[in-house]
N, C-alpha and C. Protein backbone atom coordinates (compact mmCIF):
# COMPACT_ATOMS: atom_id res chain seq x y z
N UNK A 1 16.59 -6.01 -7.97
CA UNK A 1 15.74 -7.07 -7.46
C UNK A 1 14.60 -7.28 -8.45
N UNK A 2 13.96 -8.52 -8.65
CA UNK A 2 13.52 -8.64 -9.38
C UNK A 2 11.53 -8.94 -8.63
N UNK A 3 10.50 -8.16 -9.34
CA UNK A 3 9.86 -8.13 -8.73
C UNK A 3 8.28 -8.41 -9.47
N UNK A 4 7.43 -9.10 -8.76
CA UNK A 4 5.89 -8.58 -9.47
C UNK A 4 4.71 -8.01 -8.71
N UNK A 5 4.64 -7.24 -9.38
CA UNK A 5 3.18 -6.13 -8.82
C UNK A 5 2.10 -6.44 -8.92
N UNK A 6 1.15 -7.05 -8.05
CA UNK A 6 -0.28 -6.47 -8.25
C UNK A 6 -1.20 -5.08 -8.27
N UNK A 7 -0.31 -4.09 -7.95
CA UNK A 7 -0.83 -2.93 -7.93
C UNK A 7 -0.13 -1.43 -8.55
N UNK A 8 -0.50 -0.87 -8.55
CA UNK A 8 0.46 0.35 -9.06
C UNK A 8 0.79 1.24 -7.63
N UNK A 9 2.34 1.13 -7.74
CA UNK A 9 2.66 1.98 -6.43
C UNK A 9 4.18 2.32 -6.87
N UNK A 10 4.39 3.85 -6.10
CA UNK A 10 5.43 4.62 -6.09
C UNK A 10 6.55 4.03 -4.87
N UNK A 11 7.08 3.72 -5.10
CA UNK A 11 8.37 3.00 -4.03
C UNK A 11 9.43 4.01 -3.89
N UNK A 12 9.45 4.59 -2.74
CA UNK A 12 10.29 6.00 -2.45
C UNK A 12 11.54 5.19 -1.86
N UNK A 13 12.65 6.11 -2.04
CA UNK A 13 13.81 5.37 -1.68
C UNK A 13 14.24 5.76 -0.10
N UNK A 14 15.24 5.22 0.69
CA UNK A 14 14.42 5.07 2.31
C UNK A 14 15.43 6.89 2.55
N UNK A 15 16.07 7.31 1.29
CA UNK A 15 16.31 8.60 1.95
C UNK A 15 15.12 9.86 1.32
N UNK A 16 13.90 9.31 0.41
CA UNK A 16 13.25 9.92 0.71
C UNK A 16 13.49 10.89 -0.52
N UNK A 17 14.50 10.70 -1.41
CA UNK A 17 14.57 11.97 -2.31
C UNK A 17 14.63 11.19 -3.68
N UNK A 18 14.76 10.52 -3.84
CA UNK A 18 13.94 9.44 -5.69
C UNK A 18 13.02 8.62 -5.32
N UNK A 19 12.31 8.49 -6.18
CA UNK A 19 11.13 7.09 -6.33
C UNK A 19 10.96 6.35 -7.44
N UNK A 20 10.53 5.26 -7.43
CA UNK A 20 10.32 4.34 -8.51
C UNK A 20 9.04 3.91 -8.87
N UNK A 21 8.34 4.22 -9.88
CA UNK A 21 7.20 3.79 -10.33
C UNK A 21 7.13 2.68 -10.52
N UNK A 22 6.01 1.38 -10.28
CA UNK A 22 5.66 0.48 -10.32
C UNK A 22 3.80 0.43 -10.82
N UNK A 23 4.10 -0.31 -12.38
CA UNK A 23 2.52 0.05 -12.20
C UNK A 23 1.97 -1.63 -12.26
N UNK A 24 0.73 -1.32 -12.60
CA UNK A 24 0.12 -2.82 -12.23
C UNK A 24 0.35 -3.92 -13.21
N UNK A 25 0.74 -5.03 -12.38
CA UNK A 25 0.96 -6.28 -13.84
C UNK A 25 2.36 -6.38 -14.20
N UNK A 26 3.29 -5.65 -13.00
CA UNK A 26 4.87 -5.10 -13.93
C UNK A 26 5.86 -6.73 -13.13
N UNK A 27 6.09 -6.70 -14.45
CA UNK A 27 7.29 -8.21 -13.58
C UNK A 27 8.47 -7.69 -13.79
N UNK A 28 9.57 -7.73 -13.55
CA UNK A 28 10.85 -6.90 -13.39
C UNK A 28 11.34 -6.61 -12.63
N UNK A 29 12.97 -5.87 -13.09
CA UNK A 29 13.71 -5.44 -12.34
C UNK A 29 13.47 -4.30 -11.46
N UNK A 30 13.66 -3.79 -10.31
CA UNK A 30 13.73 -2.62 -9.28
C UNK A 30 14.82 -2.34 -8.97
N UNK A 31 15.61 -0.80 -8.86
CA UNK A 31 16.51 -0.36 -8.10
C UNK A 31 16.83 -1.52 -7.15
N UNK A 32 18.10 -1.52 -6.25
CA UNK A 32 18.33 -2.11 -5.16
C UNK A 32 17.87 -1.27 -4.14
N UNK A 33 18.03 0.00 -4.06
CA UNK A 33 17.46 1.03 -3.05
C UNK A 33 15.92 0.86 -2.86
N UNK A 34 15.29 0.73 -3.72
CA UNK A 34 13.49 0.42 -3.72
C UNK A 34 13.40 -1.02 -2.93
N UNK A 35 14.05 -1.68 -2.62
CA UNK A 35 13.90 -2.77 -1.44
C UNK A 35 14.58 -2.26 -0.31
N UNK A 36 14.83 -1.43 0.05
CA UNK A 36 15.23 -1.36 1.36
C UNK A 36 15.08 -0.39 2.71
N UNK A 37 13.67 -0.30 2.48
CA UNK A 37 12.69 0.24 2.74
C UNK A 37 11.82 -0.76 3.58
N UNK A 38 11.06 0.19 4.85
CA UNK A 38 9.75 -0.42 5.73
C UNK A 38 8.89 -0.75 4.81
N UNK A 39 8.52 0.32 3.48
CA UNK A 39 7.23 0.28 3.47
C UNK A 39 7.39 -0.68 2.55
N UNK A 40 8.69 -1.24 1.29
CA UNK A 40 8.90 -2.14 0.51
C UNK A 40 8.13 -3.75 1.21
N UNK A 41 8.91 -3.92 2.08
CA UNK A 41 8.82 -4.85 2.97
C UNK A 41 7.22 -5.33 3.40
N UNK A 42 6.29 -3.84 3.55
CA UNK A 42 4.97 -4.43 4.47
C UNK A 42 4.37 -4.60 2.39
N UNK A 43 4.71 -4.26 1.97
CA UNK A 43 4.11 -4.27 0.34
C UNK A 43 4.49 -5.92 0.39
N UNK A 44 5.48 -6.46 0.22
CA UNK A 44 5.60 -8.36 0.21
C UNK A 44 4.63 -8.69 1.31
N UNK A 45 4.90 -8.65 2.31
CA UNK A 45 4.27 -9.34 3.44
C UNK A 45 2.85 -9.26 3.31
N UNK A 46 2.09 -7.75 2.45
CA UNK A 46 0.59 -8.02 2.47
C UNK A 46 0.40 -8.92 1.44
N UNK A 47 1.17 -8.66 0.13
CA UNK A 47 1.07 -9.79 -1.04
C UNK A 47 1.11 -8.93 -2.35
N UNK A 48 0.81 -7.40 -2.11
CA UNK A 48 0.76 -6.63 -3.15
C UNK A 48 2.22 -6.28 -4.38
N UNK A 49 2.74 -7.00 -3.80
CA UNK A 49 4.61 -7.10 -4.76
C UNK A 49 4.64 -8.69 -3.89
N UNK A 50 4.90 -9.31 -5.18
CA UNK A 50 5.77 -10.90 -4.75
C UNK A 50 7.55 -10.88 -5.14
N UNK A 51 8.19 -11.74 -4.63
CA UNK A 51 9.71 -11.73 -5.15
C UNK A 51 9.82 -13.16 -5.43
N UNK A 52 9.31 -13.18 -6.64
CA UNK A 52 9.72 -14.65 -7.66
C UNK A 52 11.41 -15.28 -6.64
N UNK A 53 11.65 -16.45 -7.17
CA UNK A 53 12.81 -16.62 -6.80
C UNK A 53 14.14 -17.03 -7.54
N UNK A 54 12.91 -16.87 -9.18
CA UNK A 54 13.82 -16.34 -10.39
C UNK A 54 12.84 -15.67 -11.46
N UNK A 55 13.89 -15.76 -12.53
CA UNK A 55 12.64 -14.88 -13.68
C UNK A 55 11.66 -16.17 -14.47
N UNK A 56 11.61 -17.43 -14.43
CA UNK A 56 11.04 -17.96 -14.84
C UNK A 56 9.36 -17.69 -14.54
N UNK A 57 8.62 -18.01 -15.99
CA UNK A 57 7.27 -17.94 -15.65
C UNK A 57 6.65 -18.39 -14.27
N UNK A 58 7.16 -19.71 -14.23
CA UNK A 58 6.65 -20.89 -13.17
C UNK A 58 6.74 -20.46 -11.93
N UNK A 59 7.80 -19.70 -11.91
CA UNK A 59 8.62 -18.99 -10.14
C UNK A 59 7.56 -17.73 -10.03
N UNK A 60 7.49 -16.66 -11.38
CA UNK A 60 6.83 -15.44 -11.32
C UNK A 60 5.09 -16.33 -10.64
N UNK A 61 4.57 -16.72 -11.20
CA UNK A 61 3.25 -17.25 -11.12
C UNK A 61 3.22 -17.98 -9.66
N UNK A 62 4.30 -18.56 -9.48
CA UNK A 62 4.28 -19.58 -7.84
C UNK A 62 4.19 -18.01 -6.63
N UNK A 63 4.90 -17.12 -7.18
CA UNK A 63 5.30 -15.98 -6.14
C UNK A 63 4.13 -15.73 -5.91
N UNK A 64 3.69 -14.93 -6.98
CA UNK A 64 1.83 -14.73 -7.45
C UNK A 64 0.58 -15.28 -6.47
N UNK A 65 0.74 -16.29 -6.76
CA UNK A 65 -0.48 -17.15 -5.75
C UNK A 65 0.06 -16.54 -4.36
N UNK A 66 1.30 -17.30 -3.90
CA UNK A 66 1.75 -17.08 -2.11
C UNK A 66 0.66 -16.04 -1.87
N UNK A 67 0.63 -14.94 -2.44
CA UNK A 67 0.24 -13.46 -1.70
C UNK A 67 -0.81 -13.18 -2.18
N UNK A 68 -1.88 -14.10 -2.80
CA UNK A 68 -2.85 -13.88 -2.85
C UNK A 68 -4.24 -13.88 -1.72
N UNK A 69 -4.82 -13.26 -1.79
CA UNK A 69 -5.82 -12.94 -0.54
C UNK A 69 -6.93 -12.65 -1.23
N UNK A 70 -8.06 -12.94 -0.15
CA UNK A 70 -9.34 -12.75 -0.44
C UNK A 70 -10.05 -11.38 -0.22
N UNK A 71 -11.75 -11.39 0.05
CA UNK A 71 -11.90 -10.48 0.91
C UNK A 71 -11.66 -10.25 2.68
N UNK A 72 -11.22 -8.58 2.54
CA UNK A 72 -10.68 -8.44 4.08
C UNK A 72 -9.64 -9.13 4.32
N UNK A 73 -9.01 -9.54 3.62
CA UNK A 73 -7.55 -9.64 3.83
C UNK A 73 -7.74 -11.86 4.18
N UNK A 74 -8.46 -12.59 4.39
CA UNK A 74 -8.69 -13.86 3.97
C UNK A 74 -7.95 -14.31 3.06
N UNK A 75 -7.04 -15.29 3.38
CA UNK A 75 -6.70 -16.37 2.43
C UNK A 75 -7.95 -17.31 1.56
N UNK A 76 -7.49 -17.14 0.70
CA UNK A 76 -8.17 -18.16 -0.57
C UNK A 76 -8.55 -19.73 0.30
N UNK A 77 -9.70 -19.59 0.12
CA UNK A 77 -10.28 -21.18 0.78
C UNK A 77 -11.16 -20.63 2.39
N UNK A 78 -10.24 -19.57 2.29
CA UNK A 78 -11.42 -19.82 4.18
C UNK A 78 -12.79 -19.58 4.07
N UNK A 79 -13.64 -19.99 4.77
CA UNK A 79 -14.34 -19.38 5.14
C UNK A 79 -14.72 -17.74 5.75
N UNK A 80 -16.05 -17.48 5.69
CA UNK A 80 -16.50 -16.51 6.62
C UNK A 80 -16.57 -16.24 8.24
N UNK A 81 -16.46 -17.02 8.35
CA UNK A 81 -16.25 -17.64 9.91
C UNK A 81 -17.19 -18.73 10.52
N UNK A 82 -17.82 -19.39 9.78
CA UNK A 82 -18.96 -20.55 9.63
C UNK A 82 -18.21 -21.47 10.36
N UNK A 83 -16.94 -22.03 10.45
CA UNK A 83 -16.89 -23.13 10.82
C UNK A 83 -15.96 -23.14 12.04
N UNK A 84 -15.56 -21.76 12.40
CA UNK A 84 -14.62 -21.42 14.30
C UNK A 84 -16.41 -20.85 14.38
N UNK A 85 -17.18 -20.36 14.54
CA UNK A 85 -18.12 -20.15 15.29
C UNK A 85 -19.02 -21.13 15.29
N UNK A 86 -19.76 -21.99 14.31
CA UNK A 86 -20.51 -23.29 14.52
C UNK A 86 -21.59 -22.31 14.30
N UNK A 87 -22.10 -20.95 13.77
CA UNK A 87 -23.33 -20.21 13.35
C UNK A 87 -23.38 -19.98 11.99
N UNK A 88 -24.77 -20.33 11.50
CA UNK A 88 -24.96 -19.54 10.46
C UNK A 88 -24.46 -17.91 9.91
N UNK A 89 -24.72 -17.83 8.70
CA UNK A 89 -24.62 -16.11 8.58
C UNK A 89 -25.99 -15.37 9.55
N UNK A 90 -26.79 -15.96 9.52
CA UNK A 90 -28.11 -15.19 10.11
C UNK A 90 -28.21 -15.33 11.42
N UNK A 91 -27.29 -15.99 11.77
CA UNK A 91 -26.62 -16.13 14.05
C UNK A 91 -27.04 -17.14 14.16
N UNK A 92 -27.77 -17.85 13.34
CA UNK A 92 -28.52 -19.27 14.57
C UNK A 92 -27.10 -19.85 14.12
N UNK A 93 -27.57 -21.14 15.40
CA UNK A 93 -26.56 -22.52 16.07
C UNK A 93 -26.63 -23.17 14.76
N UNK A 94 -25.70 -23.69 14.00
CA UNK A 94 -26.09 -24.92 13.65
C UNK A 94 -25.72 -26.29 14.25
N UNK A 95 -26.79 -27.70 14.19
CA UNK A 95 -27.11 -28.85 14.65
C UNK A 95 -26.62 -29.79 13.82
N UNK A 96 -26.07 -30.64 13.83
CA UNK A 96 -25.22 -31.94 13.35
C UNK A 96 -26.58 -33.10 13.71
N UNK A 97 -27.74 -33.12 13.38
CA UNK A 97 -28.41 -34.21 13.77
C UNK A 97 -28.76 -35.51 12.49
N UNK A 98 -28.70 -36.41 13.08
CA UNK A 98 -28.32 -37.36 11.87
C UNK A 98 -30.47 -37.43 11.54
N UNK A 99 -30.61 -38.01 10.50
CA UNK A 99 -32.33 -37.88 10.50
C UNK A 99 -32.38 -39.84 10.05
C-alpha cells in the first residue's frame, strides 16, 4: 500500500510479532500486513498517514491536505468557538448594532 506520513511511527503487524518503521515525511510503499490493523486505520482517520490514491505528486499532496488539522484536533479554517457561542474570548456577548 502506498502511503504518506506526517509522523514517525512503528506500525506493528496485527499478529503482533514484525513491525514497520515509518519515519516522518516518508511517501511510499508499506507491507500489506501494516494496513490491516485497528491502530493503522485510527492513524488515516486522525490524518497522521494519508493514502494518496496514486503515486502522483498531485494525489500525494491532495491526500496531504484531507488530514490536515489544526490546534486540538480543528480543521483548518474554524474558528475558536467565536461564532457557535456569539462570545468573545474574554466571555462577553457580542452585539451586532448598526451605529
Amino acid at each position: 500500500m502506498f502511503i504518506a506520513s506526517k509522523r514517525n511511527i512503528i506500525l506493528p503487524s496485527p499478529d503482533g510479532k514484525r513491525h514497520f518503521r515509518v519515519s516522518r515525511d516518508y511517501v511510499g510503499e508499506i507491507p500489506d500486513w501494516a494496513s490491516e490493523t485497528d491502530y493503522f486505520c485510527a492513524l488515516v482517520k486522525d490524518g497522521k498517514i494519508s493514502v494518496p490514491e496514486s503515486h502522483s505528486d498531485a494525489d500525494v499532496e491532495k491526500a496531504g491536505k484531507r488530514g490536515r488539522r489544526g490546534r486540538k484536533g480543528q480543521e483548518n479554517g474554524e474558528s475558536s468557538g467565536e461564532a457557535e457561542t456569539g462570545k468573545s474570548k474574554t466571555g462577553e456577548a457580542e452585539t451586532n448594532e448598526a451605529e
